[in-house]
C-alpha atoms as a PDB file:
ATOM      1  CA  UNK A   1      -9.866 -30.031 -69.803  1.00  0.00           C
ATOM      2  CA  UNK A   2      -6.715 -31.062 -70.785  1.00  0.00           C
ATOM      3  CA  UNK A   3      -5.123 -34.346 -72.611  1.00  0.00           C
ATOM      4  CA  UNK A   4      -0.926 -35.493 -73.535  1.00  0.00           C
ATOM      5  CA  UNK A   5       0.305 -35.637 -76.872  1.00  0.00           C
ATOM      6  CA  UNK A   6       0.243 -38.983 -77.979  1.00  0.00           C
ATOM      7  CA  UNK A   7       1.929 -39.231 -81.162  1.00  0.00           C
ATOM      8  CA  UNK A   8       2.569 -36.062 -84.071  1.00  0.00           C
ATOM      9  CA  UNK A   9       2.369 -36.835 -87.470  1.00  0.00           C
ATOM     10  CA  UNK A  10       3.817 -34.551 -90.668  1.00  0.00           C
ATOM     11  CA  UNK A  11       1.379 -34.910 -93.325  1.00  0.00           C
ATOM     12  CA  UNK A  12       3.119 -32.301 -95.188  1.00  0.00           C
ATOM     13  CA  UNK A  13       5.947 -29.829 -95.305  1.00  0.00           C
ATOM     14  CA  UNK A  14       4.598 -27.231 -93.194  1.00  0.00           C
ATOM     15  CA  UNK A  15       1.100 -29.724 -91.395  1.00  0.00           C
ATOM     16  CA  UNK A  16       1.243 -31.516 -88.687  1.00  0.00           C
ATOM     17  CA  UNK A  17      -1.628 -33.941 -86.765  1.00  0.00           C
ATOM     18  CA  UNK A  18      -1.042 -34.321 -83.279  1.00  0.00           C
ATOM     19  CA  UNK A  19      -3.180 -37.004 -81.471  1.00  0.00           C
ATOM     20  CA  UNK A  20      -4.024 -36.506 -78.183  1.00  0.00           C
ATOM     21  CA  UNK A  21      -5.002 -38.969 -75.532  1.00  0.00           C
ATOM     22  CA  UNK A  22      -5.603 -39.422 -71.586  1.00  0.00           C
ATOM     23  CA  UNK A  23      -5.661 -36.371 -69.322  1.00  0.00           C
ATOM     24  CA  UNK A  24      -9.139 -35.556 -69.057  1.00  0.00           C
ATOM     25  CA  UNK A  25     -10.796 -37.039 -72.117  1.00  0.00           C
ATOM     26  CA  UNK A  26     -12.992 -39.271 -70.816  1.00  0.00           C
ATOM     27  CA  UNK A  27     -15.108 -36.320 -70.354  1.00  0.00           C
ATOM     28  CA  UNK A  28     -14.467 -35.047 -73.901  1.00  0.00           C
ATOM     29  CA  UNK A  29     -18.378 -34.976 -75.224  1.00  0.00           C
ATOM     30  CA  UNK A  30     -18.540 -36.822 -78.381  1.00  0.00           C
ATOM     31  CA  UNK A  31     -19.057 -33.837 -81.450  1.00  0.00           C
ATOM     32  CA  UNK A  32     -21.808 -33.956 -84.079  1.00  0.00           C
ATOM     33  CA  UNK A  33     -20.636 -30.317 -86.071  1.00  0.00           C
ATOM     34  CA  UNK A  34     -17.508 -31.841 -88.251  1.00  0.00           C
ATOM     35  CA  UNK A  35     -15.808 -28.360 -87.949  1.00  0.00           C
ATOM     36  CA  UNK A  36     -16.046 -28.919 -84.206  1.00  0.00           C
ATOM     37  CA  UNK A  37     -13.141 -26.872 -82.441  1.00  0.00           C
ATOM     38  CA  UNK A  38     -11.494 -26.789 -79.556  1.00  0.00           C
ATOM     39  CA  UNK A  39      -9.906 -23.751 -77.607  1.00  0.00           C
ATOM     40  CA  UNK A  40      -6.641 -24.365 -76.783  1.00  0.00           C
ATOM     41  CA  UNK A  41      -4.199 -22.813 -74.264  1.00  0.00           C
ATOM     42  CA  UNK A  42      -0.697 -22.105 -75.540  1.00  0.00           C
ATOM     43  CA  UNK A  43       1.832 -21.874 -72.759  1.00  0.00           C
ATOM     44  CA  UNK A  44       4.941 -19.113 -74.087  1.00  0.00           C
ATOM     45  CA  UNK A  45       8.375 -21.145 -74.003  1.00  0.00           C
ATOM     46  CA  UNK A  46       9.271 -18.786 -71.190  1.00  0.00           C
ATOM     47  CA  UNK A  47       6.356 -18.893 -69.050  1.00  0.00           C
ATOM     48  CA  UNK A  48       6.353 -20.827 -65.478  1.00  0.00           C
ATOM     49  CA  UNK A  49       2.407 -22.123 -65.913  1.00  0.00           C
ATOM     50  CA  UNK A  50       2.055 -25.709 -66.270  1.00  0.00           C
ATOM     51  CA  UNK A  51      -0.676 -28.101 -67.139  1.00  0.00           C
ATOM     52  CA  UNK A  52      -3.275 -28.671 -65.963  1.00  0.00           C
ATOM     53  CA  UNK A  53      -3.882 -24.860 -64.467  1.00  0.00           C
ATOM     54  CA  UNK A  54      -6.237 -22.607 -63.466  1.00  0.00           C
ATOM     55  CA  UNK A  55      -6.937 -18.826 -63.029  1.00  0.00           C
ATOM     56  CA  UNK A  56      -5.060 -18.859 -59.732  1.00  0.00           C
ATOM     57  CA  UNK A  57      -1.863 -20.043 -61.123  1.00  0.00           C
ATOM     58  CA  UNK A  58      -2.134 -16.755 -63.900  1.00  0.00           C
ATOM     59  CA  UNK A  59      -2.023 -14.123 -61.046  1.00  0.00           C
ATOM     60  CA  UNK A  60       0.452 -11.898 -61.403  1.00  0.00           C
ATOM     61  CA  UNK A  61       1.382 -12.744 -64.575  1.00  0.00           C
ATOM     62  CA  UNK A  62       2.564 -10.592 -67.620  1.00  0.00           C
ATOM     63  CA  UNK A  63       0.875 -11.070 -70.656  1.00  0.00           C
ATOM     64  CA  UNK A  64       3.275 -11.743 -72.394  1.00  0.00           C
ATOM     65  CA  UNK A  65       3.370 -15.320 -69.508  1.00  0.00           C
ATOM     66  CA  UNK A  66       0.214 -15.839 -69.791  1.00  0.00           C
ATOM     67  CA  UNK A  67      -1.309 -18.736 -72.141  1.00  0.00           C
ATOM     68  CA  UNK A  68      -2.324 -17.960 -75.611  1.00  0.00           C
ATOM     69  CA  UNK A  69      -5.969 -19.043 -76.690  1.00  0.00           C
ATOM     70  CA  UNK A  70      -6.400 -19.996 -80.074  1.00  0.00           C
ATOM     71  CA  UNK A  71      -8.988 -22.089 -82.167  1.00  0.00           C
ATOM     72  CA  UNK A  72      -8.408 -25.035 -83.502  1.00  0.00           C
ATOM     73  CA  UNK A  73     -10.768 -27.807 -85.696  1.00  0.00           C
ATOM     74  CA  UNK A  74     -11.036 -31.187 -84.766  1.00  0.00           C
ATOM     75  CA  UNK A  75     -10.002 -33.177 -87.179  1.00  0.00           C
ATOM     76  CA  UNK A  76     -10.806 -37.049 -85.697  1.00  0.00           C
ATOM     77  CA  UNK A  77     -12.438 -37.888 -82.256  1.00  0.00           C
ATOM     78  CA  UNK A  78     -11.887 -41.250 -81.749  1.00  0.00           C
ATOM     79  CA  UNK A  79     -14.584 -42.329 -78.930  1.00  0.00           C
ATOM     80  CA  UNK A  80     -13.525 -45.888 -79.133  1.00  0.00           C
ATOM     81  CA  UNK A  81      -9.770 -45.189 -78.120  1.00  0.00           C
ATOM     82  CA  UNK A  82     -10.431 -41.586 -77.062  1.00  0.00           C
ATOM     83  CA  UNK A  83      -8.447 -39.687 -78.716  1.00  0.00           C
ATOM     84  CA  UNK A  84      -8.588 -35.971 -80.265  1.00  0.00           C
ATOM     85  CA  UNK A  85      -6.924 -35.462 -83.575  1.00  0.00           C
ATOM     86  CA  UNK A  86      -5.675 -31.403 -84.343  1.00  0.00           C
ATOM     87  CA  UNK A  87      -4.410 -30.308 -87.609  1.00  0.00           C
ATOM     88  CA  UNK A  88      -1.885 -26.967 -87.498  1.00  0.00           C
ATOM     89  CA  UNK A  89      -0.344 -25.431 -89.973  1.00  0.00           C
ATOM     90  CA  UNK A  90       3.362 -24.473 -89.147  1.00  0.00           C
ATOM     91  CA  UNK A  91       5.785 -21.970 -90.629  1.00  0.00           C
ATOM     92  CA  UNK A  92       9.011 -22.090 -88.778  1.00  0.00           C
ATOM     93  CA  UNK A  93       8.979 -20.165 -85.600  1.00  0.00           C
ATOM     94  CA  UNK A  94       5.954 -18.173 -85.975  1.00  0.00           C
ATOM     95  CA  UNK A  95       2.449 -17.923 -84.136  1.00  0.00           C
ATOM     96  CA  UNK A  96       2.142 -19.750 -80.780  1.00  0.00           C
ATOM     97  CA  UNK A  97       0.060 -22.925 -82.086  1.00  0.00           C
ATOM     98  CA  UNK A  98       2.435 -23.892 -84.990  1.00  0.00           C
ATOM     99  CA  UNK A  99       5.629 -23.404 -83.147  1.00  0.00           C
ATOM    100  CA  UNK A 100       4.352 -25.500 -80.392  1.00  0.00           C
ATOM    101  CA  UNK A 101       2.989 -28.411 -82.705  1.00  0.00           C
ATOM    102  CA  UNK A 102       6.866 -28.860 -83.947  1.00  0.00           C
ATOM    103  CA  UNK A 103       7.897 -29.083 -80.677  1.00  0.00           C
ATOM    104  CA  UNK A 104       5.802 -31.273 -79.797  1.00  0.00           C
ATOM    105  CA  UNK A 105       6.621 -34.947 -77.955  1.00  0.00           C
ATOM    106  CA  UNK A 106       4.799 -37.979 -76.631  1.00  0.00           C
ATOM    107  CA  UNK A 107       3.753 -36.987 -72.934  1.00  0.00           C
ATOM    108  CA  UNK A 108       3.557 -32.890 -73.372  1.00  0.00           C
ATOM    109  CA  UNK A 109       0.048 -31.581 -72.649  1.00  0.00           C
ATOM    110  CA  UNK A 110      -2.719 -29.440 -74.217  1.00  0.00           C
ATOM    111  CA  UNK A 111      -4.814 -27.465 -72.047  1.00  0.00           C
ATOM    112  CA  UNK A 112      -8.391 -26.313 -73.849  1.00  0.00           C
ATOM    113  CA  UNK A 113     -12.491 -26.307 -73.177  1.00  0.00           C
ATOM    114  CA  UNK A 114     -14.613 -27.414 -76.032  1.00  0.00           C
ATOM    115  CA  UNK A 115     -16.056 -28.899 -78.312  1.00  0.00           C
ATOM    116  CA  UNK A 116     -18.286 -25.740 -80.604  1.00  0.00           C
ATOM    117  CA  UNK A 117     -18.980 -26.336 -83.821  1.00  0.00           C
ATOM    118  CA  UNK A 118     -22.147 -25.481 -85.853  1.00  0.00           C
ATOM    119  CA  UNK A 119     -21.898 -27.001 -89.564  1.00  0.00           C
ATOM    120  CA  UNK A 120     -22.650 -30.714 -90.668  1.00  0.00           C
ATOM    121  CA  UNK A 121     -23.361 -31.579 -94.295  1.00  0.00           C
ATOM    122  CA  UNK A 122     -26.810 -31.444 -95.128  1.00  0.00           C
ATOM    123  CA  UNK A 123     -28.446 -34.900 -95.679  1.00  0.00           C
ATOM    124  CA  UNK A 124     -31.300 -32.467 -97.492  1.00  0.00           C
ATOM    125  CA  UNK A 125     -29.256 -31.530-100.348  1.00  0.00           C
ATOM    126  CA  UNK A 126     -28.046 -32.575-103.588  1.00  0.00           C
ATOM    127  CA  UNK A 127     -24.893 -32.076-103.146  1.00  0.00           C
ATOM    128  CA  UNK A 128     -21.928 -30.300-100.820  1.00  0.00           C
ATOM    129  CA  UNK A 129     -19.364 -27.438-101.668  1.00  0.00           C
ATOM    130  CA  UNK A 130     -16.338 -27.118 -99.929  1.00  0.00           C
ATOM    131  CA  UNK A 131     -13.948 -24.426-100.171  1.00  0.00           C
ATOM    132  CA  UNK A 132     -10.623 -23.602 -98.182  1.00  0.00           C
ATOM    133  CA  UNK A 133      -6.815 -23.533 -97.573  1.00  0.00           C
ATOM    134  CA  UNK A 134      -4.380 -25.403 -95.533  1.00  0.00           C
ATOM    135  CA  UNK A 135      -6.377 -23.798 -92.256  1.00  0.00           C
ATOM    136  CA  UNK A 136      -9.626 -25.597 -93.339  1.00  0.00           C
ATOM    137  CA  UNK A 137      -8.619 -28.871 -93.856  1.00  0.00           C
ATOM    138  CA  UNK A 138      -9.491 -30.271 -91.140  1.00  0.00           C
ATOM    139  CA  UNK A 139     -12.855 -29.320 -91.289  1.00  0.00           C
ATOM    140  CA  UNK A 140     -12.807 -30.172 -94.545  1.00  0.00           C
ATOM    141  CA  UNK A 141     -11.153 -33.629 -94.216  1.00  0.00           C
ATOM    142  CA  UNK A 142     -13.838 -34.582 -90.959  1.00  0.00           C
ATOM    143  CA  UNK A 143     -16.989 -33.558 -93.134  1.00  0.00           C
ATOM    144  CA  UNK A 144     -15.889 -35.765 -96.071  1.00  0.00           C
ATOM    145  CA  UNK A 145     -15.523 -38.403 -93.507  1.00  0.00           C
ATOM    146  CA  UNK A 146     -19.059 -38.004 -92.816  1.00  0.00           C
ATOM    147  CA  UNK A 147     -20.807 -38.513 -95.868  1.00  0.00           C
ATOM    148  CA  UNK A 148     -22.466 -41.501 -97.009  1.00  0.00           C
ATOM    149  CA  UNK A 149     -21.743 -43.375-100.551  1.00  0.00           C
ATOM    150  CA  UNK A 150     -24.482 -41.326-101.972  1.00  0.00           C
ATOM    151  CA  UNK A 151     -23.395 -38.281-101.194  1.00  0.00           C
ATOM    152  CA  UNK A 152     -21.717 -35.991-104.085  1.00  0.00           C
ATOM    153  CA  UNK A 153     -18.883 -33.070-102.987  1.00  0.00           C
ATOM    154  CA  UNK A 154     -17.214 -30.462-104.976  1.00  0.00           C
ATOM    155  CA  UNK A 155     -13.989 -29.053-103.124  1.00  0.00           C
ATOM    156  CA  UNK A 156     -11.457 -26.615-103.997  1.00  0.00           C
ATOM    157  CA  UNK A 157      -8.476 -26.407-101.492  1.00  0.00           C
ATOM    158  CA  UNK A 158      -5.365 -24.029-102.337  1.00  0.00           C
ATOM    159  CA  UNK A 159      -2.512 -24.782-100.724  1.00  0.00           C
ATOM    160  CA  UNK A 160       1.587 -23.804-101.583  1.00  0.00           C
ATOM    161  CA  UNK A 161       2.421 -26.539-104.185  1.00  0.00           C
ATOM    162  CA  UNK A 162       2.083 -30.615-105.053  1.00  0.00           C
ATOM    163  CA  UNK A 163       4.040 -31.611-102.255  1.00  0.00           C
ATOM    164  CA  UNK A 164       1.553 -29.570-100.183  1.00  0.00           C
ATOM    165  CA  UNK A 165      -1.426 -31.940-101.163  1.00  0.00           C
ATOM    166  CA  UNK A 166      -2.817 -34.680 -98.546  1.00  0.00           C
ATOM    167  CA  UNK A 167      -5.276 -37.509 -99.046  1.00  0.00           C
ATOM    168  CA  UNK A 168      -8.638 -36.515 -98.185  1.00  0.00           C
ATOM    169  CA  UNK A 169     -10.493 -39.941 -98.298  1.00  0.00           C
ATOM    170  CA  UNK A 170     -14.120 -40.209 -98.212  1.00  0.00           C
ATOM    171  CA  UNK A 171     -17.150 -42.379 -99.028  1.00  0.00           C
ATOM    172  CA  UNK A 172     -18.926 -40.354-101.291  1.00  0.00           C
ATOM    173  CA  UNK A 173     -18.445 -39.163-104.903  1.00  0.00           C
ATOM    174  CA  UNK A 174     -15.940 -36.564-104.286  1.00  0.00           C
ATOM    175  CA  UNK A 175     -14.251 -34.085-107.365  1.00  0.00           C
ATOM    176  CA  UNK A 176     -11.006 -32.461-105.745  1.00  0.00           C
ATOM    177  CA  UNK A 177      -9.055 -29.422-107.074  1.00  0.00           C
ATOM    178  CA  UNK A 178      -5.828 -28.685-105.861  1.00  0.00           C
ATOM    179  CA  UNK A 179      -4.854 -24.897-106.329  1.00  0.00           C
ATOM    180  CA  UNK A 180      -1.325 -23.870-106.140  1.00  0.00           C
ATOM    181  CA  UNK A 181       0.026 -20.693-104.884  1.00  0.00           C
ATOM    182  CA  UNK A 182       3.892 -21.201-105.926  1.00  0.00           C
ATOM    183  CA  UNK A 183       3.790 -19.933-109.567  1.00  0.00           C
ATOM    184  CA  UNK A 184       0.512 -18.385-109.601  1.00  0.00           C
ATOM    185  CA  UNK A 185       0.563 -14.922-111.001  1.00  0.00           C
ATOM    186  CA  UNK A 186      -2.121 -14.260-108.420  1.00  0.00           C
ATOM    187  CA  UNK A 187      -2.268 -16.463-105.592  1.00  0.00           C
ATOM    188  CA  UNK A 188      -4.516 -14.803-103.509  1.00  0.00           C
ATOM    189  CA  UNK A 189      -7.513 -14.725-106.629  1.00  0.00           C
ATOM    190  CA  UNK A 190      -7.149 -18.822-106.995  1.00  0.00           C
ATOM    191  CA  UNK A 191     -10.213 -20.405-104.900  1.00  0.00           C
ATOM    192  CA  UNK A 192     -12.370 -17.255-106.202  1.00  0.00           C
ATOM    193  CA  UNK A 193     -11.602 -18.038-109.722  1.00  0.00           C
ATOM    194  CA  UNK A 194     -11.794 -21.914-109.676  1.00  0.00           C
ATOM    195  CA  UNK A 195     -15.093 -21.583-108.191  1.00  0.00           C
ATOM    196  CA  UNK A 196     -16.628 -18.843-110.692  1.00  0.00           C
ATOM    197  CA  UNK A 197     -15.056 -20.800-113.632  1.00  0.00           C
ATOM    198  CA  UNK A 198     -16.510 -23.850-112.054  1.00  0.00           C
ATOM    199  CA  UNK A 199     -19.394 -26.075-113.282  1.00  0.00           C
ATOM    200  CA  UNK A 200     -21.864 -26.675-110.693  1.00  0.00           C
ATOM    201  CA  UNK A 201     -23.952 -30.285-110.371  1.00  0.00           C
ATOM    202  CA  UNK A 202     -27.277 -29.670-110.451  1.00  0.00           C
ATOM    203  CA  UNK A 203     -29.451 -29.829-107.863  1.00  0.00           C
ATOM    204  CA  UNK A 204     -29.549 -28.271-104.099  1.00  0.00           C
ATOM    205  CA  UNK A 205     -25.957 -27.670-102.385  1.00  0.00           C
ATOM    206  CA  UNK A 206     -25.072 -26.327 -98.791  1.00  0.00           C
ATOM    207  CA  UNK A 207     -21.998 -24.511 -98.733  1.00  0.00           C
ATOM    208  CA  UNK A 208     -18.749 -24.600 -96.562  1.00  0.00           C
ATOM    209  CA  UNK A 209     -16.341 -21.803 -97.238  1.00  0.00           C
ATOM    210  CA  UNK A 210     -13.471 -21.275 -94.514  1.00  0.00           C
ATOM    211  CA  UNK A 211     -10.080 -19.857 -94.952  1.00  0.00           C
ATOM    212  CA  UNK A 212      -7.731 -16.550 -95.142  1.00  0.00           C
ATOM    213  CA  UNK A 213     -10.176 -13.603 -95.014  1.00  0.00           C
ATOM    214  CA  UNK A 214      -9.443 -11.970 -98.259  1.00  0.00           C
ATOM    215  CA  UNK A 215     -10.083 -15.102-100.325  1.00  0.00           C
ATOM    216  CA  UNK A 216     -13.105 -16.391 -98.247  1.00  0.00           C
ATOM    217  CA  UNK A 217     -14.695 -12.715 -99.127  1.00  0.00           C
ATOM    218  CA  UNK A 218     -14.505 -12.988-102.531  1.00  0.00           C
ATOM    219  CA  UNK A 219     -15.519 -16.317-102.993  1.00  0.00           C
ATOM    220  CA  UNK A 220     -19.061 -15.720-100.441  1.00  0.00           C
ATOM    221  CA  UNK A 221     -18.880 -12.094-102.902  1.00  0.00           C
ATOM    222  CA  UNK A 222     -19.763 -14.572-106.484  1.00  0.00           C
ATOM    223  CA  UNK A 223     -21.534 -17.374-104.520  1.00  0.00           C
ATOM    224  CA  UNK A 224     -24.159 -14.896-103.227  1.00  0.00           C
ATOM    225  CA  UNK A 225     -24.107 -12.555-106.036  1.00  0.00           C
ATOM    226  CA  UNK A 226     -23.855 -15.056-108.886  1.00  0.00           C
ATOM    227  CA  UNK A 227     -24.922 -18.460-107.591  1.00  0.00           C
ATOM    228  CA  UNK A 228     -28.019 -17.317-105.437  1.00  0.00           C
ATOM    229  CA  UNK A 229     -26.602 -18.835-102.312  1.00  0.00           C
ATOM    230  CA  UNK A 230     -28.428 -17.360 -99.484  1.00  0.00           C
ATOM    231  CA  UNK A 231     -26.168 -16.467 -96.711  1.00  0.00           C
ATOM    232  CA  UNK A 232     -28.134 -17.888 -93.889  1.00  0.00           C
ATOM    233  CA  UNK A 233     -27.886 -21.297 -94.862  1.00  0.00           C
ATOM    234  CA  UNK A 234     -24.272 -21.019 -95.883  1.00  0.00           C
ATOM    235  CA  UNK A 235     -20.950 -21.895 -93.674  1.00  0.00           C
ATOM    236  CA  UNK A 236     -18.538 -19.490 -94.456  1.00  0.00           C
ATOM    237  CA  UNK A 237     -16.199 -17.459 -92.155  1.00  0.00           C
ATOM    238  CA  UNK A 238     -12.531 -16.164 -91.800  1.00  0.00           C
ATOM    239  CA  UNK A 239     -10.040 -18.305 -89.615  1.00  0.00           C
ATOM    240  CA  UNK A 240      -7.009 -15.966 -90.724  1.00  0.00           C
ATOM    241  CA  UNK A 241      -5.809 -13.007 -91.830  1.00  0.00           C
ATOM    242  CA  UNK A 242      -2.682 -12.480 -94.399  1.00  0.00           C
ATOM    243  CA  UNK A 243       0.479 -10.254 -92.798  1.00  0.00           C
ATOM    244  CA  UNK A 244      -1.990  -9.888 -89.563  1.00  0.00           C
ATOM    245  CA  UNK A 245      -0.522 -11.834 -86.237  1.00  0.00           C
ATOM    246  CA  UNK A 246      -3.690 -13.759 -84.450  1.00  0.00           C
ATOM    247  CA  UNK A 247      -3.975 -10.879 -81.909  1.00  0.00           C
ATOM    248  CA  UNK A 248      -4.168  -8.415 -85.012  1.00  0.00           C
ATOM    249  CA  UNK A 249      -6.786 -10.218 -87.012  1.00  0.00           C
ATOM    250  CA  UNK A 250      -8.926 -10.661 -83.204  1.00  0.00           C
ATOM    251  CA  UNK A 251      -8.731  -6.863 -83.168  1.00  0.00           C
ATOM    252  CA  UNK A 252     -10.076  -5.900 -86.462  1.00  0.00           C
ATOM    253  CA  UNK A 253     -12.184  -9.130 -87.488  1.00  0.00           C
ATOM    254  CA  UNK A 254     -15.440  -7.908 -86.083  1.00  0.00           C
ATOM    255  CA  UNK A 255     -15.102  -4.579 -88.399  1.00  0.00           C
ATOM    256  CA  UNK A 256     -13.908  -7.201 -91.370  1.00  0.00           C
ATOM    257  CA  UNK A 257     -17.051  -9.234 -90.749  1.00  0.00           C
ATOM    258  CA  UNK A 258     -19.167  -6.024 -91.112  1.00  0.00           C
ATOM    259  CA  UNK A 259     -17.712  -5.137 -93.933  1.00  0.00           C
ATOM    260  CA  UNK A 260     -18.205  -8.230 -95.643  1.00  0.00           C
ATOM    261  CA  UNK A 261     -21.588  -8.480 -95.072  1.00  0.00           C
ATOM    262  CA  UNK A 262     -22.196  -5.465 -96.794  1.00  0.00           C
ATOM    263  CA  UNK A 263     -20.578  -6.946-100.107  1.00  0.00           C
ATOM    264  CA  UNK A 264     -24.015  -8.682-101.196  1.00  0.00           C
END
């Protein structure tokens, strides 16, 4: 499946939505998870593949030609005008998917197969806790949009500074708290520590916890060990991995994953 960029839009200095439209979207199914993803194809600047291609146009590549998968969450499917919105999170040059989102123009194409995606908020609980970084936002933003005017949400996001911060809007009752990492004597301890030194509604809660993996472990470490959350019923997973390139972080995530279930 594959679709053209239809528009790219900086929501902050270092995010950018790009909407995509036509190619092959008329076959996009409609997705009920709201941290649906999609698994894109990045094409290297150097390489001769084009899109729309398939595994006889990779033979006899170099890997270093060959497309780049990553994940990416949906942030908006429109099925009226059928179109797929994509969050990324760019930092100059680096990483495949970022880089290519700043290049980005009206007409380039996206090759990818999808939709997955397993969590939805509850309509069982209470109320819903959401807890990420500039990675998770999308995920974040699209299950805000789903809640009803009855629903209640907690988030913490922690992202570099103010200017960093994007409107998140949502029916429901919905308590936000920005983190910052620029003057933070420890950055990488501010979603664990907002949420211990958080007070919780009462009431049930499901839980959505997605982000770098250092942070995301210690915040599933004091929601399991000190908040009773059981970890089957919970949404919480590494997308990223600090000073580890994507292909580093694929390489050693399963042993990370281990490893954190072992923590409670």
């Amino acid at each position: 499946m594959y679709a053209e960029v239809q528009e790219v839009q900086q929501l902050s200095p270092t995010l950018l939505r790009v909407v995509l439209g036509g190619g092959t979207l008329d076959a996009f199914e409609t997705p009920t998870a709201t941290d649906a993803y999609i698994n894109a194809q990045f094409i290297p600047v150097d390489s001769p593949v084009t899109v729309p291609f398939g595994p006889e146009d990779l033979e006899g590549l170099s890997a270093e030609l060959r497309p780049k998968p990553r994940r990416f969450t949906i942030r908006e499917w429109n099925p009226t005008h059928r179109t797929l919105s994509i969050d990324f999170v760019a930092h100059g040059d680096t990483g495949f998917a970022g880089s290519w989102a700043q290049r980005a123009k009206p007409g380039d194409r996206l090759q990818f197969k999808g939709p997955g995606g397993s969590y939805r908020p509850s309509p069982n609980v209470d109320w819903h806790l959401l807890v990420g970084d500039e990675s998770a936002l999308g995920a974040i933003g699209a299950s805000l949009d789903s809640l009803s005017p009855a629903a209640r949400a907690l988030v913490f996001v922690v992202v570099d500074g103010p200017e960093h911060e994007i409107e998140l809007p949502s029916a429901a009752d919905v308590d936000v708290h920005w983190l910052h990492r620029n003057g933070s004597a420890d950055p990488e301890a501010l979603l664990a520590t907002a949420v211990a030194a958080a007070d919780f509604p009462s009431g049930t809660f499901d839980v959505f916890v997605h982000g770098e993996a250092a942070e995301t472990r210690a915040v599933r470490r004091h929601l399991l060990a000190e908040r009773g959350v059981d970890p089957s019923g919970a949404s919480i997973s590494p997308y990223w991995r600090r000073q580890h390139t994507d292909e580093d972080w694929r390489a050693v995530k399963r042993q990370f994953l281990a490893e954190q279930a072992a923590d409670v």
